[in-house]
C-alpha atoms as a PDB file:
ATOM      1  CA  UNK A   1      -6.684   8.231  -1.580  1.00  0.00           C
ATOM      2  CA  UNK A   2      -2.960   7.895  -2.640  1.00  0.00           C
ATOM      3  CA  UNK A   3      -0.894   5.079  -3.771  1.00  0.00           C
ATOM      4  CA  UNK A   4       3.030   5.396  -2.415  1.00  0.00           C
ATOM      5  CA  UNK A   5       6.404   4.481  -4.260  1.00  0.00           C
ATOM      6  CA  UNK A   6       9.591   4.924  -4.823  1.00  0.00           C
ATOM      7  CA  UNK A   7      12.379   4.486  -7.449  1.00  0.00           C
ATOM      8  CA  UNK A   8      14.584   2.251  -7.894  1.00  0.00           C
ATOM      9  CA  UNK A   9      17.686   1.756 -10.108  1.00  0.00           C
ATOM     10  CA  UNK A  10      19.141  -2.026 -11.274  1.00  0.00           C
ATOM     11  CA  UNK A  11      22.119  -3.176 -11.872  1.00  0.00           C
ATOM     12  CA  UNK A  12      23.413  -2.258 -15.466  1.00  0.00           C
ATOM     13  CA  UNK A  13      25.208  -4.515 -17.904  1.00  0.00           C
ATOM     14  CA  UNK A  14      28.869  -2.878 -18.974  1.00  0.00           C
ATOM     15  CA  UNK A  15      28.303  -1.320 -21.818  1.00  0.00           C
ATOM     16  CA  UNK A  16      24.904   0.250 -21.440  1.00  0.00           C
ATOM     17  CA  UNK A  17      24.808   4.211 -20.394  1.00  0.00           C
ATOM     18  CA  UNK A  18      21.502   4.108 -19.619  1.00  0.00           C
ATOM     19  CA  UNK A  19      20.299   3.867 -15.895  1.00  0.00           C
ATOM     20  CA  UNK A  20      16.814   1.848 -15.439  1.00  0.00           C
ATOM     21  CA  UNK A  21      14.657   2.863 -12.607  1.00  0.00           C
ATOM     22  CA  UNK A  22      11.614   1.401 -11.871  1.00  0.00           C
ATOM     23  CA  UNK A  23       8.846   1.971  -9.682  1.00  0.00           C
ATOM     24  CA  UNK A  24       8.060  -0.192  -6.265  1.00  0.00           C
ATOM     25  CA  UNK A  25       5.186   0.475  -4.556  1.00  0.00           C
ATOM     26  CA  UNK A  26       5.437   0.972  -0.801  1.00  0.00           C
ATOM     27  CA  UNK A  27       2.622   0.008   1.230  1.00  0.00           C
ATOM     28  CA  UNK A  28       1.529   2.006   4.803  1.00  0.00           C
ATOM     29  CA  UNK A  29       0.931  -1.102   5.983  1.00  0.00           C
ATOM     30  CA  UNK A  30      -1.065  -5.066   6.171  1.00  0.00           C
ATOM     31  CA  UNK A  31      -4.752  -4.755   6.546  1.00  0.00           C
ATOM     32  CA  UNK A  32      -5.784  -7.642   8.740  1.00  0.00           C
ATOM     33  CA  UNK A  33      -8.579 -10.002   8.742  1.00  0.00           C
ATOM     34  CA  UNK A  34     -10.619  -8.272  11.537  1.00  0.00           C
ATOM     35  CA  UNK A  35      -9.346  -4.782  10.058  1.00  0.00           C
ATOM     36  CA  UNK A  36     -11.323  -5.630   6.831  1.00  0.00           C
ATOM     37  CA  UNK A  37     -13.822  -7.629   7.928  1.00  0.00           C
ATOM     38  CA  UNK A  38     -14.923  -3.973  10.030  1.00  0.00           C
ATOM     39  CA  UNK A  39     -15.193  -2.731   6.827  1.00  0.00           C
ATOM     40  CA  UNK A  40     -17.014  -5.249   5.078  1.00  0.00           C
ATOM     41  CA  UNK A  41     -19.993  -4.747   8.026  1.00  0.00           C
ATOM     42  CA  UNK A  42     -19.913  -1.323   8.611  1.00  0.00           C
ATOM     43  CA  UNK A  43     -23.349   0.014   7.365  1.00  0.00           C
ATOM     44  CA  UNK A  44     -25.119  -3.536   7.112  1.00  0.00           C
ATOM     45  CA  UNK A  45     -26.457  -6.130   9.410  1.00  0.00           C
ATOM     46  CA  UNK A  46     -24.059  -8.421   9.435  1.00  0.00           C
ATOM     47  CA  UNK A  47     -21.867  -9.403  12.162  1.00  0.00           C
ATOM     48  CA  UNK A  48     -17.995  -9.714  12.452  1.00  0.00           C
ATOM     49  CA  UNK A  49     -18.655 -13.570  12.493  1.00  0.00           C
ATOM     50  CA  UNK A  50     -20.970 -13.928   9.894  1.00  0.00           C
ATOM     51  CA  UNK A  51     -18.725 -11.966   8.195  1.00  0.00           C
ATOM     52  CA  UNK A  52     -15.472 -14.168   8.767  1.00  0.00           C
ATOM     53  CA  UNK A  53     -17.518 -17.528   8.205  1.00  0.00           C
ATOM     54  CA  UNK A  54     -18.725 -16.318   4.448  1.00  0.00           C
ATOM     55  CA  UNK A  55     -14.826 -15.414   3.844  1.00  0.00           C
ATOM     56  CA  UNK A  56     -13.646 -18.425   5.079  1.00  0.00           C
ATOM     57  CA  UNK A  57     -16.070 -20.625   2.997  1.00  0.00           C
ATOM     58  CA  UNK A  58     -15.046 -18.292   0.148  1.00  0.00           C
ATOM     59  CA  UNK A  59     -11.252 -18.988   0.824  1.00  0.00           C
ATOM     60  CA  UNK A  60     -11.718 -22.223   1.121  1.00  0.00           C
ATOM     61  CA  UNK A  61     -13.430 -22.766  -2.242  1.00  0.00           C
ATOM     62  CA  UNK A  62     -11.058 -21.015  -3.865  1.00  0.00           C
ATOM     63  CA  UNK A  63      -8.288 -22.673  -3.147  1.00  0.00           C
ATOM     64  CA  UNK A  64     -10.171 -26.027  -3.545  1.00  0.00           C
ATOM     65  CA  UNK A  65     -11.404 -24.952  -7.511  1.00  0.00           C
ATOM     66  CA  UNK A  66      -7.809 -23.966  -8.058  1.00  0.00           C
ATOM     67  CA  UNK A  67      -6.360 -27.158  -6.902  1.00  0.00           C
ATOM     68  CA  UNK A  68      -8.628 -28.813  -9.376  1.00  0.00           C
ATOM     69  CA  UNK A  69      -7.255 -27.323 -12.396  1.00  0.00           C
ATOM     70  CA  UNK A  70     -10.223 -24.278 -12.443  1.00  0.00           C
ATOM     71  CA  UNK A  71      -9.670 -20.730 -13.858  1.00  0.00           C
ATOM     72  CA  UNK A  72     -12.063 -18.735 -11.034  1.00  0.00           C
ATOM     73  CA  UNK A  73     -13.911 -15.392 -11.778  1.00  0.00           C
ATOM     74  CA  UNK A  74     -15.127 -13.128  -9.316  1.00  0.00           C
ATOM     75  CA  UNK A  75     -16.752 -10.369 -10.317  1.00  0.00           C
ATOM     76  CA  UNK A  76     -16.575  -6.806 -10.361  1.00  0.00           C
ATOM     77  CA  UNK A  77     -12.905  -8.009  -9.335  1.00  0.00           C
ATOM     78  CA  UNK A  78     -11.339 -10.653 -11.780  1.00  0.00           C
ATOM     79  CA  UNK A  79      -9.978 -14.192 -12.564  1.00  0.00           C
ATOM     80  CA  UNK A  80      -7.891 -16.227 -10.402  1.00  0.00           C
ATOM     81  CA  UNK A  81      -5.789 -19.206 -11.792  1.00  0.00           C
ATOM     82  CA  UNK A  82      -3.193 -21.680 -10.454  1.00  0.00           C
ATOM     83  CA  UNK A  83       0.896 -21.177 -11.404  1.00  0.00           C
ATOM     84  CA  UNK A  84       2.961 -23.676 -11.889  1.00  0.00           C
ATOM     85  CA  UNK A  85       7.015 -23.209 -12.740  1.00  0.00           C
ATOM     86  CA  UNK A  86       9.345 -26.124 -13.782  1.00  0.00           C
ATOM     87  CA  UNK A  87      12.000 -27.054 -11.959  1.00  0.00           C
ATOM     88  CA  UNK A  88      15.202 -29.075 -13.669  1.00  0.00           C
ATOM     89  CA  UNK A  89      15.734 -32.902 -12.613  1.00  0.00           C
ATOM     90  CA  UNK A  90      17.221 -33.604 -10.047  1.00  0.00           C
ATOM     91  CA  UNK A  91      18.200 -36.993 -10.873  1.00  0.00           C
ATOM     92  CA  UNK A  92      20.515 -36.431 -14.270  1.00  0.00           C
ATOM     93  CA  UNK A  93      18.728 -39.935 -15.562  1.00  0.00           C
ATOM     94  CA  UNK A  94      15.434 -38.029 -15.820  1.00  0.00           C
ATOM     95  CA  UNK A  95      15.207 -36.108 -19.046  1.00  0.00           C
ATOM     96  CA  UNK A  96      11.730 -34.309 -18.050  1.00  0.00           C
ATOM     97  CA  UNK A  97      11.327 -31.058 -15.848  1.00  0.00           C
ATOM     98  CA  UNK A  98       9.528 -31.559 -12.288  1.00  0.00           C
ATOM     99  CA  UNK A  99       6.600 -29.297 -12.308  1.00  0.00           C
ATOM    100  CA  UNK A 100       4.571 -27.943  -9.438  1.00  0.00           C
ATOM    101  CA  UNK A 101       1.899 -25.416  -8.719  1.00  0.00           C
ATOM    102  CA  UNK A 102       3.904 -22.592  -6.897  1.00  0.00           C
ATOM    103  CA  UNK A 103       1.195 -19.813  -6.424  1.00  0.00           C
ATOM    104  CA  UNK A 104      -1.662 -17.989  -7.834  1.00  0.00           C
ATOM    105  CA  UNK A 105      -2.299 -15.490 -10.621  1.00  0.00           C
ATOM    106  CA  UNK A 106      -4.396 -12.918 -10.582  1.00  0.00           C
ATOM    107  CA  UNK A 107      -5.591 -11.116 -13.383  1.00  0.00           C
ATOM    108  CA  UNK A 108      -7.875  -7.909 -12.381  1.00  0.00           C
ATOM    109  CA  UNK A 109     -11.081  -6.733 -14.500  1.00  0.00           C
ATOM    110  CA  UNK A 110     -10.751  -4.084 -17.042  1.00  0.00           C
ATOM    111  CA  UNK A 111     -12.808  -1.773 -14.180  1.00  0.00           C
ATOM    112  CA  UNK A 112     -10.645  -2.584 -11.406  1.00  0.00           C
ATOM    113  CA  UNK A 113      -7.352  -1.391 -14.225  1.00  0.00           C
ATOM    114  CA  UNK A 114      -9.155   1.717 -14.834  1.00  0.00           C
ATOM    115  CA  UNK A 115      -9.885   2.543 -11.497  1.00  0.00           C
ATOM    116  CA  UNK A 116      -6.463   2.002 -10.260  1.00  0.00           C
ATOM    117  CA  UNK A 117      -5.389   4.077 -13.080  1.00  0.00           C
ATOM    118  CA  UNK A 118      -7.331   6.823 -11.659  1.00  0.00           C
ATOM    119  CA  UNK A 119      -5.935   7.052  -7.938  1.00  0.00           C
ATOM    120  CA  UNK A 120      -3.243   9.389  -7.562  1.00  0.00           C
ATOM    121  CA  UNK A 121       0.663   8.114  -6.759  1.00  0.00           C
ATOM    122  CA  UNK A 122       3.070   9.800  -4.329  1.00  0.00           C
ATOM    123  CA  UNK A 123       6.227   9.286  -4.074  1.00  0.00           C
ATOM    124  CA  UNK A 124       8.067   8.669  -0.805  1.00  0.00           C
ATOM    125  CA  UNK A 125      10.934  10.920   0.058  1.00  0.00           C
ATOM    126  CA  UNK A 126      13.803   9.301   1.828  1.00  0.00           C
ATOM    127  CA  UNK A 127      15.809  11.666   3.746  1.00  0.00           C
ATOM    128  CA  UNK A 128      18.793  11.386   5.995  1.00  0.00           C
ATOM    129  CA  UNK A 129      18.894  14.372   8.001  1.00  0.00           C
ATOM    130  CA  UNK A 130      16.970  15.641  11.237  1.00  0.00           C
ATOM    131  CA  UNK A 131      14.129  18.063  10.317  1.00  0.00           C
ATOM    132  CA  UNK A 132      15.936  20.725  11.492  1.00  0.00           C
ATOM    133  CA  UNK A 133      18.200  20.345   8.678  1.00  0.00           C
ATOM    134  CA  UNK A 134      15.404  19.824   6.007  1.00  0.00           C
ATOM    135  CA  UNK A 135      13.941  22.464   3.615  1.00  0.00           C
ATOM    136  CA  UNK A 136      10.184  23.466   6.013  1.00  0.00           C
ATOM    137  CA  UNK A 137       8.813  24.397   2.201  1.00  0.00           C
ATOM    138  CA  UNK A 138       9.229  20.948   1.431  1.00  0.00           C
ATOM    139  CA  UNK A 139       7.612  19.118   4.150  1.00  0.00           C
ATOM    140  CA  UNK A 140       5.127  21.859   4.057  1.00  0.00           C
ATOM    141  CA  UNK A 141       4.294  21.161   0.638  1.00  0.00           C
ATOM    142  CA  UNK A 142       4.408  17.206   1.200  1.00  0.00           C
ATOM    143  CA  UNK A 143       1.933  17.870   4.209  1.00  0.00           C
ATOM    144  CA  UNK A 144      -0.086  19.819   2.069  1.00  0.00           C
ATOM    145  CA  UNK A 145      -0.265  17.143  -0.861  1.00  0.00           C
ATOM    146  CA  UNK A 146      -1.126  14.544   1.793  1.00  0.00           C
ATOM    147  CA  UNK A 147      -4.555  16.762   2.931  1.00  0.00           C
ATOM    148  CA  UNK A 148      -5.648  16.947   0.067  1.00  0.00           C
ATOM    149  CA  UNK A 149      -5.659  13.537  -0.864  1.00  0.00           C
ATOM    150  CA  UNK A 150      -7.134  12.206   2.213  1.00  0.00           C
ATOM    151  CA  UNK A 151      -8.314  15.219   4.255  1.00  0.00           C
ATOM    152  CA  UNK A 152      -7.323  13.890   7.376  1.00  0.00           C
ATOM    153  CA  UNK A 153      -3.141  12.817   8.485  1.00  0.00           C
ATOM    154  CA  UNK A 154      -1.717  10.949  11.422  1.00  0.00           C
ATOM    155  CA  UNK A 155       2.029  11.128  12.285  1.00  0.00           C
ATOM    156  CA  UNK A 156       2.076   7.270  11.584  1.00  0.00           C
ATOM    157  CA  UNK A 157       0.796   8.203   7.905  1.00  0.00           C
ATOM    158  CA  UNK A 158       3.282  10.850   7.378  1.00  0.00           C
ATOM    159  CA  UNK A 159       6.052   9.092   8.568  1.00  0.00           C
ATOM    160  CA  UNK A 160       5.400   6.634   5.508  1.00  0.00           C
ATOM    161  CA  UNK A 161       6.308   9.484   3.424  1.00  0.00           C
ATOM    162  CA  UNK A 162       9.567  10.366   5.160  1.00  0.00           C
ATOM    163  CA  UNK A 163      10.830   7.426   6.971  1.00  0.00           C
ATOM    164  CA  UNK A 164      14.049   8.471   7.430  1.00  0.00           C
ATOM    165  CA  UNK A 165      12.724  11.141   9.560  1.00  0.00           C
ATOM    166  CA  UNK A 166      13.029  10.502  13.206  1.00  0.00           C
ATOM    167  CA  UNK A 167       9.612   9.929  14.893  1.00  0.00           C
ATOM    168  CA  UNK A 168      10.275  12.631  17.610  1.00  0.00           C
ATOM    169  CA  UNK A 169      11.727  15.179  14.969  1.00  0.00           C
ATOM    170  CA  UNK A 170       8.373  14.077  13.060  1.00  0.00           C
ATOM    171  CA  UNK A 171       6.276  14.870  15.823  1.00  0.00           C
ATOM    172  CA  UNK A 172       7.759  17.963  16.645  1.00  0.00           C
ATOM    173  CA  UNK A 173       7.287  19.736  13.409  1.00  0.00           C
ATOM    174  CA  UNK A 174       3.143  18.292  12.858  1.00  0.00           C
ATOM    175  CA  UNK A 175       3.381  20.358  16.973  1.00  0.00           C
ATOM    176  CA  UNK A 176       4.801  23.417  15.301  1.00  0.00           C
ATOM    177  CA  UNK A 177       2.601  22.800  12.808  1.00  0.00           C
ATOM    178  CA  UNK A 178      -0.468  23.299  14.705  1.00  0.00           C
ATOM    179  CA  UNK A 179       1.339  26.154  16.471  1.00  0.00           C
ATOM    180  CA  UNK A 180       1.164  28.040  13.051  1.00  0.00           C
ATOM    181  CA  UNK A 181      -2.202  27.544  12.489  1.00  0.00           C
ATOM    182  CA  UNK A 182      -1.266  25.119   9.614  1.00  0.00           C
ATOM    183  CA  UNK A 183      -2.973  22.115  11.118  1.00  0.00           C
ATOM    184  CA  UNK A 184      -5.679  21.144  13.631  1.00  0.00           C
ATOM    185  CA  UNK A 185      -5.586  18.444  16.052  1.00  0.00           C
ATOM    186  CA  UNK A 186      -9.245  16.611  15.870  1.00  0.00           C
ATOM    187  CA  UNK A 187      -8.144  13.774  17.664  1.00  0.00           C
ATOM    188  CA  UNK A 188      -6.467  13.262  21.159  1.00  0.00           C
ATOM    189  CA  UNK A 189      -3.305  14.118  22.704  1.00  0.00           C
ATOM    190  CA  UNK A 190      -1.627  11.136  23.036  1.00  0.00           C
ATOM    191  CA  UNK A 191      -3.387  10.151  19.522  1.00  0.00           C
ATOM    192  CA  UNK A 192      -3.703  13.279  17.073  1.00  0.00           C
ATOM    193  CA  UNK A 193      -5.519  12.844  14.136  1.00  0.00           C
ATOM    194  CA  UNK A 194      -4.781  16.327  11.733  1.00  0.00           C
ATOM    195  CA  UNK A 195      -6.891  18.185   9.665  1.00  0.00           C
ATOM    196  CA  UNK A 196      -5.444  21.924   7.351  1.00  0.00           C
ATOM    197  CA  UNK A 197      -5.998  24.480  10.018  1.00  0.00           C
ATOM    198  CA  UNK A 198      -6.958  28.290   9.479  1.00  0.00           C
ATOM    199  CA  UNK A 199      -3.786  29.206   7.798  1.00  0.00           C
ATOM    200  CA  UNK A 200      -3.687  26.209   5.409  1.00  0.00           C
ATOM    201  CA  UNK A 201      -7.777  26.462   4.637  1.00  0.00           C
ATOM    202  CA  UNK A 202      -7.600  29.843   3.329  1.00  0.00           C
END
């Protein structure tokens, strides 16, 4: 497992040398509904349905305990709380603030902290060129950081760490790839899943 980011700088103030980056993280993508419900069911009895009813009752209690002024804690996972922001009268009679509940804040259990703290972070690479004109030894070595984090790589999951890579150039190199005896198509043709092949499991 791997957690993705990048850098990124912010405007400076004149008169301050130093350059602030800061870390984003960069997400491979929105897990659905039905996407984690599958997950919540695989291994037990219960059905995709039974499933989506107990979230939606849980959803729907939440929301109604926040609404009534409630500080919610799940466990294992942590509290959740209403926010509310002021916002400056409109009317320039009205001396007091207009304040409204604008979200929800989350604050996660000391175990869920530590074992966030404890999954690696990559960081994407954004690159302008074709892969022709890219150092191999780097994508090799990117390739080779991504297997051994999750064992298994799709081109769709690789692309999320150089998206500035063309998807045919992409696909090209993950062909040469297995070619080399670097990688090893488990999956289909028209949808490879790779695995380190004989050259890469030495």
């Amino acid at each position: 497992m791997a957690i993705y980011y990048d850098m990124y700088q912010s405007p400076q103030p004149e008169g301050e040398e130093k350059e602030k980056l800061y870390a984003r993280v960069k997400s491979i993508r929105t897990l659905t509904t039905d996407e984690l419900m599958k997950r919540v069911i695989d291994g037990t009895h219960l059905t995709k349905t039974q499933a989506r009813f107990v979230l939606g009752r849980v959803v729907d209690e939440l929301k109604t305990a926040v609404a009534q002024g409630f500080r919610i804690h799940v466990d294992e996972l942590g509290y959740f709380s209403p926010q509310i922001t002021a916002f400056p009268p409109k009317n320039h009679r009205s001396k007091s603030p207009k304040v409204c509940a604008t979200g929800l804040n989350f604050v996660p259990e000391k175990e869920v902290k530590q074992y966030l703290m404890s999954i690696n972070t990559v960081r994407t690479v954004n690159m302008h060129h074709a892969v022709n004109g890219i150092d191999k030894t780097a994508l090799d070595n990117a390739l080779r950081t991504c297997l051994e984090q999750e064992q298994t790589i799709t081109r769709r999951h690789f692309q999320f760490v150089y998206p500035d890579i063309s998807r045919t150039s992409l696909c090209n190199y993950l062909r040469q790839c297995v070619e080399q005896g670097k990688l090893r198509n488990i999956g289909t043709k028209n949808a490879p899943v790779y695995v380190a092949g004989k050259e890469w499991s030495k």
